[in-house]
Structure formats: structure tokens, C-alpha cells
Protein backbone atom coordinates (compact mmCIF):
# COMPACT_ATOMS: atom_id res chain seq x y z
CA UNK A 1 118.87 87.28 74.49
CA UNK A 2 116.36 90.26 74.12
CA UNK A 3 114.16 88.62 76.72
CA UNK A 4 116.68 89.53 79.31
CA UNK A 5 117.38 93.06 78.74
CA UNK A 6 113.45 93.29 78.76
CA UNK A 7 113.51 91.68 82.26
CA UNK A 8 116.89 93.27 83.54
CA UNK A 9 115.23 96.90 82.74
CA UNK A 10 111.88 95.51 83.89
CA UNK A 11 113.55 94.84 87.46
CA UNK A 12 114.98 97.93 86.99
CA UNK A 13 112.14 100.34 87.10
CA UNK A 14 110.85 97.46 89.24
CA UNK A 15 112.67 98.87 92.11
CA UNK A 16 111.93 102.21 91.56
CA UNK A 17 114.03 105.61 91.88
CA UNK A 18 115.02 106.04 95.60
CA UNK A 19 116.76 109.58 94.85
CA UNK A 20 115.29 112.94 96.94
CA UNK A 21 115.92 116.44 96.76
CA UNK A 22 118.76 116.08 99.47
CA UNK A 23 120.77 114.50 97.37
CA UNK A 24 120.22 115.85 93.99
CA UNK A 25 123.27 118.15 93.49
CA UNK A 26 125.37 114.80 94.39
CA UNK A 27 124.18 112.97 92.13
CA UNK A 28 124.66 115.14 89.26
CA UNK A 29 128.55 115.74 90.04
CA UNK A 30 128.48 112.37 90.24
CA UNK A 31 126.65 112.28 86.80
CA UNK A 32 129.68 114.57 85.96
CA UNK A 33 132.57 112.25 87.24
CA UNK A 34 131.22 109.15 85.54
CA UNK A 35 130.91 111.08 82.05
CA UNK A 36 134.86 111.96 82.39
CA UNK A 37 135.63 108.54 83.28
CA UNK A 38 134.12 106.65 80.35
CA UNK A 39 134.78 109.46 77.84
CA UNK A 40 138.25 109.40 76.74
CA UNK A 41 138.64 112.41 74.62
CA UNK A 42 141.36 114.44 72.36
CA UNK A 43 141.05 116.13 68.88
CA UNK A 44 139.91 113.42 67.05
CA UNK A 45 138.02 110.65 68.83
CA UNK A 46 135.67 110.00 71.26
CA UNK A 47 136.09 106.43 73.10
CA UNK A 48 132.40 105.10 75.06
CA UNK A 49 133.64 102.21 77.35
CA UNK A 50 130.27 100.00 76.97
CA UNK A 51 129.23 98.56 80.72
CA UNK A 52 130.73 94.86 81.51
CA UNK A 53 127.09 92.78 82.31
CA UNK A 54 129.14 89.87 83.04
CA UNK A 55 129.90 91.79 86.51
CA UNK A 56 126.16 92.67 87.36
CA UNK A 57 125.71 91.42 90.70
CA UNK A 58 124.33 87.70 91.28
CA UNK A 59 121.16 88.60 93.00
CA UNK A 60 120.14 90.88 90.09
CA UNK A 61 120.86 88.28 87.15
CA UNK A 62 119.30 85.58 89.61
CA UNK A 63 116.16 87.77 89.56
CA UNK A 64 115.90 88.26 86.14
CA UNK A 65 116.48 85.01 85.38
CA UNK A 66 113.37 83.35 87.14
CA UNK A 67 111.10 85.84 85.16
CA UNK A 68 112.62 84.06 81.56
CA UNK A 69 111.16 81.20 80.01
CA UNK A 70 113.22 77.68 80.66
CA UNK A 71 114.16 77.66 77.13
CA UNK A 72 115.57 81.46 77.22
CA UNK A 73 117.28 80.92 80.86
CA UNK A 74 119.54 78.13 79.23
CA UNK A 75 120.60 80.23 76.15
CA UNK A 76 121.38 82.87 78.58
CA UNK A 77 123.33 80.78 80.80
CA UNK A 78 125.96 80.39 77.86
CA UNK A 79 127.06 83.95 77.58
CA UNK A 80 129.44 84.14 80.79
CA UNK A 81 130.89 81.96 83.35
CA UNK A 82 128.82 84.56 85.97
CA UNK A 83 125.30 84.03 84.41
CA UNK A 84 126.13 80.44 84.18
CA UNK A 85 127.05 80.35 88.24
CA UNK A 86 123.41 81.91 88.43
CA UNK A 87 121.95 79.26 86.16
CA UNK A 88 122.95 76.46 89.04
CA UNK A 89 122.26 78.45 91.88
CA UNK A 90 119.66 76.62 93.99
CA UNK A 91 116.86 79.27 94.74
CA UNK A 92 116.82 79.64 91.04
CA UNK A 93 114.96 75.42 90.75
CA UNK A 94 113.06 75.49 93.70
CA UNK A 95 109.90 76.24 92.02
CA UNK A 96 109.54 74.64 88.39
CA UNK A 97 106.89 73.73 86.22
CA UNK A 98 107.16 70.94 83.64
CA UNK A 99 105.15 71.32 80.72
CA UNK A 100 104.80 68.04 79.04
CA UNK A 101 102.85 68.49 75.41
CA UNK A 102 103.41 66.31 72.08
CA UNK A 103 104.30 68.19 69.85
CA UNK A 104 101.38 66.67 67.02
CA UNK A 105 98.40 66.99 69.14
CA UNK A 106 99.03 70.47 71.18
CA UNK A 107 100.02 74.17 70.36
CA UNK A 108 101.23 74.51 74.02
CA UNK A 109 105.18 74.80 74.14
CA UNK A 110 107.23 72.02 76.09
CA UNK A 111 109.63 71.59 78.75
CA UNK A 112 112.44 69.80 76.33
CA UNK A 113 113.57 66.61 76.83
CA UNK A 114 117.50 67.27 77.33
CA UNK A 115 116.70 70.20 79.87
CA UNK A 116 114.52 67.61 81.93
CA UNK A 117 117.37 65.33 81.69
CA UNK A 118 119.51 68.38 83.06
CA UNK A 119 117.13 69.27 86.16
CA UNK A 120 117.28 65.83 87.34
CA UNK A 121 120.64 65.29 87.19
CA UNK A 122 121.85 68.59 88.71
CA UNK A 123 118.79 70.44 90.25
CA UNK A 124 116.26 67.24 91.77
CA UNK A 125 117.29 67.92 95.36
CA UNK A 126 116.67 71.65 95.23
CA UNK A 127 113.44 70.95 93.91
CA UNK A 128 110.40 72.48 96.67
CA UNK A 129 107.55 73.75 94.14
CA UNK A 130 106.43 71.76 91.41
CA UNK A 131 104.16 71.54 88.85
CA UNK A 132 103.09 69.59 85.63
CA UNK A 133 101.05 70.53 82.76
CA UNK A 134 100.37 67.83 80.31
CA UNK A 135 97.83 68.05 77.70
CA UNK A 136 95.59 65.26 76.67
CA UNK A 137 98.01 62.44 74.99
CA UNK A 138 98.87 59.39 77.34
CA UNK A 139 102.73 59.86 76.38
CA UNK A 140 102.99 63.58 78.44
CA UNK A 141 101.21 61.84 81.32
CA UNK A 142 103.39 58.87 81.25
CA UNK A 143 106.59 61.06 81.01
CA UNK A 144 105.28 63.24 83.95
CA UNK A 145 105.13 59.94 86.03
CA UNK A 146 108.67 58.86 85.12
CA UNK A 147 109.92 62.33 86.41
CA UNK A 148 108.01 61.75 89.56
CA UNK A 149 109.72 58.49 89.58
CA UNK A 150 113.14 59.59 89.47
CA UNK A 151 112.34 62.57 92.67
CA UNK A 152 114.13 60.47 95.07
CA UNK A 153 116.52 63.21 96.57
CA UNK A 154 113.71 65.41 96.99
CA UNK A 155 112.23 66.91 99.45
CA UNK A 156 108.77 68.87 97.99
CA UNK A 157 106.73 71.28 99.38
CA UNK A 158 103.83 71.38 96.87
CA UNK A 159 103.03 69.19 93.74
CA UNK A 160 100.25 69.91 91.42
CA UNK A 161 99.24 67.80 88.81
CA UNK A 162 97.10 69.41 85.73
CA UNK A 163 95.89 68.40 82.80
CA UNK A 164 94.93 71.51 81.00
CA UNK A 165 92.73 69.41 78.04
CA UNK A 166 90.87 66.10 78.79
CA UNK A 167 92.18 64.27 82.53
CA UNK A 168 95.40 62.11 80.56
CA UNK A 169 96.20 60.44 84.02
CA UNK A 170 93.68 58.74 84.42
CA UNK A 171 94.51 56.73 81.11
CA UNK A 172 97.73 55.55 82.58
CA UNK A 173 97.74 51.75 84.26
CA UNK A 174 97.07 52.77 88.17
CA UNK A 175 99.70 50.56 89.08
CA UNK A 176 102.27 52.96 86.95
CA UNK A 177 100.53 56.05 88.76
CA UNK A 178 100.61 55.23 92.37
CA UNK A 179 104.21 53.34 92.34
CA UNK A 180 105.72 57.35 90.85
CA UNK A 181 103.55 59.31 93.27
CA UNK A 182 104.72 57.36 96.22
CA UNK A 183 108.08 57.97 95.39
CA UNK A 184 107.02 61.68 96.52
CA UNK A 185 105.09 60.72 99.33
CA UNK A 186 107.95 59.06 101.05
CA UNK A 187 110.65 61.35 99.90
CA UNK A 188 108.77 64.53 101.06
CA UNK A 189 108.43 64.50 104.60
CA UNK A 190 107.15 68.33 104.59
CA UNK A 191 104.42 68.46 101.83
CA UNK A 192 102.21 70.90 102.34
CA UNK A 193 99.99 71.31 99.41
CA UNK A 194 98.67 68.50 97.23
CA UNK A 195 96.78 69.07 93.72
CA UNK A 196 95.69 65.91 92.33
CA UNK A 197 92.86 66.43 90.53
CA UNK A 198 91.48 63.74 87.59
CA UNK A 199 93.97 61.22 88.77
CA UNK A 200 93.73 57.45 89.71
CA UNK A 201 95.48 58.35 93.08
CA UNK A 202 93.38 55.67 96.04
CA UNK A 203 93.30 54.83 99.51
CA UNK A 204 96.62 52.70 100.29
CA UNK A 205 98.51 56.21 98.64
CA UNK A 206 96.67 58.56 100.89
CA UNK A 207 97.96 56.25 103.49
CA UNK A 208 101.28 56.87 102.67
CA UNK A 209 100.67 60.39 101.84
CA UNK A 210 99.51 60.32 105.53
CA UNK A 211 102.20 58.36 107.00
CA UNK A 212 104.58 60.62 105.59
CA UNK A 213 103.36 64.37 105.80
CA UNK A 214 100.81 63.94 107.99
CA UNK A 215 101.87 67.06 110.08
CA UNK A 216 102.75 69.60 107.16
CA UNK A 217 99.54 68.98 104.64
CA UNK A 218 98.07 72.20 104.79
CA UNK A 219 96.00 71.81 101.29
CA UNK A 220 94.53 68.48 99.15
CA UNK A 221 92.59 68.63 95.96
CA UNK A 222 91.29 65.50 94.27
CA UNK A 223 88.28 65.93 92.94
CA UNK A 224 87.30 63.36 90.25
CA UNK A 225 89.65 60.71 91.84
CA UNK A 226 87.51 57.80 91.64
CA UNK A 227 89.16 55.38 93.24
CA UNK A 228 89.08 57.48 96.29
CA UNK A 229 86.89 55.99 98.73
CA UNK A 230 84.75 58.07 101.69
CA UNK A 231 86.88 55.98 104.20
CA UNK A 232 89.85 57.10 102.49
CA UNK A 233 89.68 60.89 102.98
CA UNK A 234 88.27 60.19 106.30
CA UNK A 235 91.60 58.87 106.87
CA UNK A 236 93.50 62.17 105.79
CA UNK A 237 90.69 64.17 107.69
CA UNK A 238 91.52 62.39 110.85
CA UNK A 239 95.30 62.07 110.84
CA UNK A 240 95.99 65.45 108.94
CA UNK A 241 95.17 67.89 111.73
CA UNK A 242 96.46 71.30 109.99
CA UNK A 243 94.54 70.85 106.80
CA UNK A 244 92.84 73.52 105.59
CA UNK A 245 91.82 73.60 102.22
CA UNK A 246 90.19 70.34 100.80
CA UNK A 247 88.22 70.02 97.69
CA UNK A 248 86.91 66.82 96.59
CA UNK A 249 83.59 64.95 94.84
CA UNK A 250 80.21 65.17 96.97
CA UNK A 251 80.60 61.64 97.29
CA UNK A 252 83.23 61.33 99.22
CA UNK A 253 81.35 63.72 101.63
CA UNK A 254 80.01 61.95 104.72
CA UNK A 255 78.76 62.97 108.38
CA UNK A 256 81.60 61.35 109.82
CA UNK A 257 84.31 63.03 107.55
CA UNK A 258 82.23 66.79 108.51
CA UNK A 259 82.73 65.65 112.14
CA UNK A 260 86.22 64.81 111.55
CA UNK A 261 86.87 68.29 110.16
CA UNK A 262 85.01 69.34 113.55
CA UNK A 263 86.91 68.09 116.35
CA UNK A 264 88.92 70.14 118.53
CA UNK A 265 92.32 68.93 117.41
CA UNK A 266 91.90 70.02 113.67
CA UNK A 267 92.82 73.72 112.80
CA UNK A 268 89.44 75.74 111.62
CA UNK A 269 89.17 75.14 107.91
CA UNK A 270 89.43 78.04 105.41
CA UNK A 271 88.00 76.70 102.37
CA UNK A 272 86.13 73.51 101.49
CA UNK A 273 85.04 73.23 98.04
CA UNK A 274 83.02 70.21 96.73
CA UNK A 275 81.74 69.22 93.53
CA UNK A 276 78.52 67.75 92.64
CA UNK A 277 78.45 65.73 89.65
CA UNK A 278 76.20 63.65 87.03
CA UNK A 279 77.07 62.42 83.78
CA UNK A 280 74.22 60.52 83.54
CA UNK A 281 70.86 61.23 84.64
CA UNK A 282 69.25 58.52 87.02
CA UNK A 283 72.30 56.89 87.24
CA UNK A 284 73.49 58.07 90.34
CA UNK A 285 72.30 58.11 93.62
CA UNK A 286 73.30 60.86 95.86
CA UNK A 287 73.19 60.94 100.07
CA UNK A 288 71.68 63.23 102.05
CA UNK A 289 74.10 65.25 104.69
CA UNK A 290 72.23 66.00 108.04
CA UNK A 291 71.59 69.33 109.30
CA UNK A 292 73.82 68.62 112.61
CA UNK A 293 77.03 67.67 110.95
CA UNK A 294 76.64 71.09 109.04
CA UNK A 295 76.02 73.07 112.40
CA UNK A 296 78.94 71.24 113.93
CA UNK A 297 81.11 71.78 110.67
CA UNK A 298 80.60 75.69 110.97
CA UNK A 299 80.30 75.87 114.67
CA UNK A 300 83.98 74.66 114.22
CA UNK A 301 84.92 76.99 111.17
CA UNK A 302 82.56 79.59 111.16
CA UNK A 303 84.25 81.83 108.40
CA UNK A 304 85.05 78.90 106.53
CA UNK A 305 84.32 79.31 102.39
CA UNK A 306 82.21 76.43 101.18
CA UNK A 307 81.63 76.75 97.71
CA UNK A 308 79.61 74.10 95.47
CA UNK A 309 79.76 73.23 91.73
CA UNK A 310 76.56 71.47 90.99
CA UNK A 311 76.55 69.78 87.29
CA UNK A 312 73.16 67.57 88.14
CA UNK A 313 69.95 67.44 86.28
CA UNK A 314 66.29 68.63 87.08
CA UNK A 315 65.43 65.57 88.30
CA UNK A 316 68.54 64.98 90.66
CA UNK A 317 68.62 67.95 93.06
CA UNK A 318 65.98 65.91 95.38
CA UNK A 319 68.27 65.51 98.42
CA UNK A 320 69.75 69.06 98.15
CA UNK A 321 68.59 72.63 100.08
CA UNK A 322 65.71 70.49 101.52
CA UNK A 323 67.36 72.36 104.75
CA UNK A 324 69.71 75.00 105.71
CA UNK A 325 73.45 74.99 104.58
CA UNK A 326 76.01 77.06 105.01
CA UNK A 327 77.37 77.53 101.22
CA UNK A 328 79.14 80.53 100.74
CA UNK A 329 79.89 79.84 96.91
CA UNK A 330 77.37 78.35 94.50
CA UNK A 331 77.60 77.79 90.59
CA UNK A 332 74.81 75.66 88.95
CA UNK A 333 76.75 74.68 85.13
CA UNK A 334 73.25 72.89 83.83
CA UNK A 335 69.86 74.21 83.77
CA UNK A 336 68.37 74.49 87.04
CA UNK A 337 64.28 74.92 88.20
CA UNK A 338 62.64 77.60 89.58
CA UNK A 339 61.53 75.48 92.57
CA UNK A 340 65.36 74.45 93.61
CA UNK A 341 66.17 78.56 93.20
CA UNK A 342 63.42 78.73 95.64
CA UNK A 343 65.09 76.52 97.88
CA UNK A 344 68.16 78.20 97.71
CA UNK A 345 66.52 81.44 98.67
CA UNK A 346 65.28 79.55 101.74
CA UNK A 347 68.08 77.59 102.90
CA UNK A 348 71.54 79.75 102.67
CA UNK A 349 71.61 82.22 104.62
CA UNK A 350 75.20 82.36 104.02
CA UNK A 351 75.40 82.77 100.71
CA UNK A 352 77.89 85.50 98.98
CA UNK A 353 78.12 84.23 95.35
CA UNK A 354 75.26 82.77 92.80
CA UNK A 355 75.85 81.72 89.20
CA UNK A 356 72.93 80.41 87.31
CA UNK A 357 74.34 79.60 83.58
CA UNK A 358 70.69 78.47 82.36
CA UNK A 359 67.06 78.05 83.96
CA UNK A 360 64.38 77.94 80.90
CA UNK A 361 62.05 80.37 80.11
CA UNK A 362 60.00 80.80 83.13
CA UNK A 363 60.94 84.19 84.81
CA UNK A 364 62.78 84.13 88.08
CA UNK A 365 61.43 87.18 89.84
CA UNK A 366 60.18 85.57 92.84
CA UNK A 367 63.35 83.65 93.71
CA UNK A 368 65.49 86.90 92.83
CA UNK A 369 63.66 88.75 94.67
CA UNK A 370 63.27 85.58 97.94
CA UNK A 371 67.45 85.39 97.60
CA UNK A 372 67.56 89.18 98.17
CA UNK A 373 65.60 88.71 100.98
CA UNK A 374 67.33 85.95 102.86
CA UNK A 375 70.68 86.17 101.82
CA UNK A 376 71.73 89.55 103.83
CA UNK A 377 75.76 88.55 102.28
CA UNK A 378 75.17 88.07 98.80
CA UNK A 379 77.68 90.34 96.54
CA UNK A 380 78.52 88.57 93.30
CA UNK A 381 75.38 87.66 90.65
CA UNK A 382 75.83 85.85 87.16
CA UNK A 383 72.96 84.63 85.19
CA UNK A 384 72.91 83.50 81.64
CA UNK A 385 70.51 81.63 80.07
CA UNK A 386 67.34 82.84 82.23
CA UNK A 387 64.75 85.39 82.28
CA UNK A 388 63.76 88.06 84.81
CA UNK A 389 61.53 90.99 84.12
CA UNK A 390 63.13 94.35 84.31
CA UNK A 391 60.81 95.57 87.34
CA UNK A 392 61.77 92.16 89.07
CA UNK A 393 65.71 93.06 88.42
CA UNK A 394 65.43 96.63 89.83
CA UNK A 395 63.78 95.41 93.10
CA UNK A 396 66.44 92.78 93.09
CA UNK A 397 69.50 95.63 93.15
CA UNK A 398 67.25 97.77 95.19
CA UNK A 399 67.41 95.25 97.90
CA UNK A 400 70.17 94.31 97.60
CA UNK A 401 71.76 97.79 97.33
CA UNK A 402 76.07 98.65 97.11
CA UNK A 403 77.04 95.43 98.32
CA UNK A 404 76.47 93.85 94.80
CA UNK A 405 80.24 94.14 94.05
CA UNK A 406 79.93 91.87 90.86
CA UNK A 407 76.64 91.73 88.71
CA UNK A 408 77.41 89.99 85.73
CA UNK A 409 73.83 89.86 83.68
CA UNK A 410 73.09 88.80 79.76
CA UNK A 411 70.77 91.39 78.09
CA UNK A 412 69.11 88.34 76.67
CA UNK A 413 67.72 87.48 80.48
CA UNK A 414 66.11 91.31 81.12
CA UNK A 415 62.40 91.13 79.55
CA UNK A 416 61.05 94.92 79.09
CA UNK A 417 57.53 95.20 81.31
CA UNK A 418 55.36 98.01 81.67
CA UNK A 419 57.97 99.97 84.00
CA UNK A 420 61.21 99.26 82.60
CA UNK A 421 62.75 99.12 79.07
CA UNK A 422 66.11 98.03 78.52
CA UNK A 423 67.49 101.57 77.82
CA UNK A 424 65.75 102.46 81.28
CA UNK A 425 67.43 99.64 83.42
CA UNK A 426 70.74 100.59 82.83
CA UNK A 427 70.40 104.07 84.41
CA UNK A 428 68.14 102.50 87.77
CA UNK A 429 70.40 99.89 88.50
CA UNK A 430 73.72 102.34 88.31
CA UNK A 431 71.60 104.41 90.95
CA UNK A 432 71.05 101.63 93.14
CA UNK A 433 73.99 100.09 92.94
CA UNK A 434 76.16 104.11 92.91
CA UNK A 435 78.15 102.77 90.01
CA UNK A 436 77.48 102.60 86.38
CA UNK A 437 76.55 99.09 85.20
CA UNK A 438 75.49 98.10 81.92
CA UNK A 439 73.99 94.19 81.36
CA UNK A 440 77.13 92.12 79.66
CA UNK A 441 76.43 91.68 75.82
CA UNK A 442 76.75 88.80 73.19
CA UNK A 443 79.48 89.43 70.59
CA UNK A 444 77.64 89.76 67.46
CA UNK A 445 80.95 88.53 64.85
């Protein structure tokens, strides 16, 4: 029960003191009355009446009840009749998370079994937010899909799936998956966000999905769905016309599905994140996007965010920044050459935020310095495993100046030169950039 005093006087000062001057001689006669009225006093003894919590108002327990943990809400549901009115209360299950975690292979604490039994029973139809967490055993993902089975009364607003270890879903039968998730398709005639990441979700579901909330879906993610086909999202892209936040695997991209995105009856999208992937090099081929379904795509949504995750090797980034793009966002997680840096510097214009985690040992001054050049919107830098000379670094902040809001640098990448040593750098990049900034550090223990 200490949990919800912490909370209770946590909302408390939450709300803040709303007492001013004008009032202060009030409030301490009233101080004055309320000392009389719990102190009882004659020779001998002093009586304290202690306060009667069971008669805090609802909307105060109710609030202090969605900060506890599942586990702690139900233990304090048991002290009163009151708190256990609040426990049933329907705002207090519209958004839930199920964590799903056996007990053998994960640390993570889970949603248990009898309480799950309880939300279904009493609390499905008030159900609007969900979640699941499972970790990386087949038994949590099966026993998130029987939940989603039994969701019939339900009508949901958002769904996420996630597994927070290795993608469990995807070593359930797809038969099992798709019958459970259509349960919420059909049921949920108002979805409006969709997180199905690492699942073996495909084309006859999106159908349904479609069918069903095809005027509410405001967000999808699916990357790593492989059963997804390019004709498949094209069908969401078409019928869905108030989406705006997709994220999905480059190879699902396509002209026609950019075009789709483009056309007058679809709302201007917001964010569009894909994700470039290889898990084996030469294995996979990858398309080539043409330059006019990109200027069509941002003539359409011109402060949309596209951001990129590129996990490729050398040899793979053939078809890519052979033209201009209009990336916002890009993160390279494998080592990436000097020549496609080069490229980048030449073909997004757009660009606000680079990550490089490796590159080799050949220094990257011209294509720092290129980048600074072209990309007049670049704020956020990360670079790990690289090298730039120090003089090369400076001219980099120089030109790029204040609007470097993030520079996140190793001290490994910064090679000392005939201008610069490392002690110098930090004090001529703070200048340039009128903040102190010191290159990030590799823990030593």
C-alpha cells in the first residue's frame, strides 16, 4: 500500500498550491477551526481524529490509481468498498498494457494470469488503448493471441504489438496469428493506430483491417512483416485516406504506393519512415525509386519527416542517392564508404539528422565538410566508428554554426593535425557552436 500514498501525495503537489495573499488570513483561522475540531482536549488527554481515506473523492483515488502498477491497483482495491468502486470504473481500463513474460527465460515482471482472466471478464468492452509486451518465448506470444482472440466486445482505438527481445510472433503458426488479429479488425470499427511490427500479419488481414477502419487509421507500422506484399500496402495506401504515419520495409516501397500517398484525396503525410535491410550480402536485390514519384511525394507533403534506417553492406548501396531525395532522417547501423557519404552530401538537400555508427579508417573531411555545404537543415550529428581530422571537424561546426542542436562525436574519431589537438577542439567548437561541447567518451571500467 505505500505505492499509493507515494502517488496520492505525488498528485498532491501535482496540483500545486492555488492559495494568494488575499486569502491568507482565511486560511489560517481556518487552520485554527480545523485544529479545535480534531483536537479533543481536557486535563489529561489529547484525542487526533486520523482522516477517513475511504471518503477521498473518486476522481482523486481514480487518478492515483492509473499511476500504480496492475499488481499494486488490485491490492489496493481490497481496502474499501470506495477504492474498489474506483477499481471498476471504466476510464480506469481504457488504456492497458499486457506484459506477457515466462517467468524462466525473462527478468521482466508479468501481467498475471488471474488478473487477465479478470480484465476480460469485467473490463474487455472498456478496453480503447492496448498494448502487449512479450519477450522472446513462443508461449507469451501465443497467450497474447488468445487475449486478442477473446476482444470480441471491443471496440479499440490503438493496438501495439512488441516484442521487446527477439520478434516471438513470428514463431507462431500464421494461421493462429491472423484468425486473433481479425477478431480486432472486425470488432474495432474506429482503429486509429496500428503497431505491428515483426509479425506474420499479410494481405487478406490488411483487407479486413481496411474493410473495417478504413476511415479512422491514422497510423500503421509493420516493418519486418514479410508476408506483406507491395500490392498489399498499396491497398491500405489507397483506401486509407487519413493515414499519416506509415513505416514499413523498403521493399514494400513502390512508385505506385508514393503516388498513392500523393493524390489529392489522401491527407498530407507527417512521417514516413522506412527501413532498409540486408542480412545477407548479395542476396538481395533492391529497386530503384524514380526521382518523379519523390517530387510528387513531397510536392504533396512537403514538411513530411522521412527518415531511413539503412542496415546494407558496401557493396549494396548501388541503387541509393544516385539522385536527389528528400530524407529528413538518416542512420547508417553498418559500415558505410566514403563515396556513398559523398552521395549523401550531394543528394539531400533536406537532410536534418545523420548517424554514421562506423566508416573505416579513411578520414571523412571532404564529405563532412560537402554535407555542411549542401545540407543548409542539418542539426543533429552522431559518428562512431570513423575518423575526421580535427581541422576538418572545426570547419564542419564552423559551417554549420548554432543550428547543430545535437553533436554527438567519439574522441576516438577526432585525429590531432597540425592545427588542432584534442585539448584545443573542445574550446573551438564550444565557440562555434556558443555552447560548451565536449566529444562523448568511452567508459574505461
Amino acid at each position: 500500500m505505500c505505492r499509493f500514498w507515494y502517488y496520492y501525495y505525488f498528485y498532491r503537489m501535482k496540483r500545486g498550491r492555488k492559495t494568494t495573499e488575499a486569502n491568507s488570513s482565511s486560511s489560517e483561522e481556518t487552520t485554527e477551526k480545523e485544529s479545535k475540531r480534531h483536537k479533543v482536549t481536557d486535563k489529561k488527554t489529547i484525542v487526533v481524529q486520523s482522516p477517513d481515506w475511504a471518503n477521498l473523492l473518486q476522481d482523486i483515488i481514480l487518478q492515483v490509481f492509473q499511476y500504480l502498477p496492475l499488481l499494486d491497483r488490485a491490492h489496493a482495491s481490497q481496502v474499501c468498498r470506495s477504492w474498489n468502486q474506483v477499481f471498476h470504473m471504466p476510464d480506469l481500463w481504457r488504456c492497458f498494457e499486457f506484459e506477457l513474460n515466462q517467468p524462466a527465460t525473462s527478468y521482466l515482471r508479468a501481467t498475471h494470469p488471474e488478473l487477465i482472466k479478470q480484465i476480460i471478464k469485467r473490463h474487455s468492452n472498456h478496453l480503447q488503448y492496448v498494448s502487449f509486451k512479450v519477450d522472446s518465448s513462443k508461449e507469451s506470444a501465443e497467450a497474447a493471441c488468445d487475449i486478442l482472440s477473446q476482444l470480441v466486445n471491443c471496440s479499440l482505438k490503438t493496438l501495439g504489438l512488441i516484442s521487446t527481445a527477439r520478434p516471438s510472433f513470428m514463431d507462431l503458426p500464421k494461421s493462429h496469428f491472423i484468425s486473433a488479429l481479425t477478431v480486432v479488425f472486425v470488432n474495432s470499427k474506429s482503429l486509429s493506430s496500428l503497431k505491428i511490427d515483426d509479425t506474420p500479419v499479410d494481405d487478406p488481414s490488411l483487407k479486413v483491417l481496411v474493410a473495417n477502419n478504413s476511415d479512422t487509421l491514422k497510423l500503421l507500422k509493420m516493418s519486418s512483416c514479410p508476408h506483406v506484399s507491395p500490392a498489399g500496402i498499396l491497398c491500405v495506401a489507397d483506401q486509407c485516406h487519413g493515414l499519416r504515419e506509415l513505416a514499413l520495409n523498403y521493399h514494400l516501397l513502390s512508385d505506385e504506393l508514393l503516388l498513392a500517398l500523393s493524390s489529392e484525396k489522401h491527407v498530407r503525410l507527417e512521417h514516413l519512415r522506412i527501413d532498409v535491410v540486408s542480412e545477407n550480402p548479395g542476396q538481395t536485390q533492391f529497386h530503384t525509386i524514380q526521382k518523379s514519384s519523390w517530387d510528387a511525394f513531397i510536392k504533396h507533403s512537403p514538411k513530411v519527416n522521412l527518415v531511413m534506417y539503412f542496415f546494407l553492406y558496401e557493396e549494396e548501396f548501388d541503387p541509393f542517392f544516385r539522385y536527389e531525395i528528400p530524407v529528413t532522417h538518416l542512420y547508417f547501423g553498418r559500415s558505410v564508404s566514403k563515396d556513398v557519404l559523398g552521395r549523401v552530401g550531394m543528394t539531400c538537400p533536406r537532410l536534418v539528422e545523420l548517424v554514421v555508427c562506423a566508416n573505416g579508417l579513411r578520414p571523412l573531411d571532404e564529405e563532412l565538410i560537402r554535407i555542411a555545404e549542401r545540407c543548409k537543415y542539418l542539426s543533429a550529428v552522431g559518428l562512431g566508428e570513423c575518423e575526421v581530422s580535427c581541422s576538418a571537424f572545426v570547419e564542419f561546426v564552423k559551417m554549420c554554426g548554432g543550428r547543430l542542436s545535437q553533436l554527438s562525436i567519439m574522441e576516438e574519431v577526432l585525429i590531432p593535425d597540425q592545427k588542432y589537438s584534442l585539448e584545443q577542439i573542445h574550446w573551438e567548437v564550444s565557440k562555434h557552436l556558443g555552447r560548451v561541447w565536449f566529444p562523448d567518451m568511452m567508459p574505461t571500467w
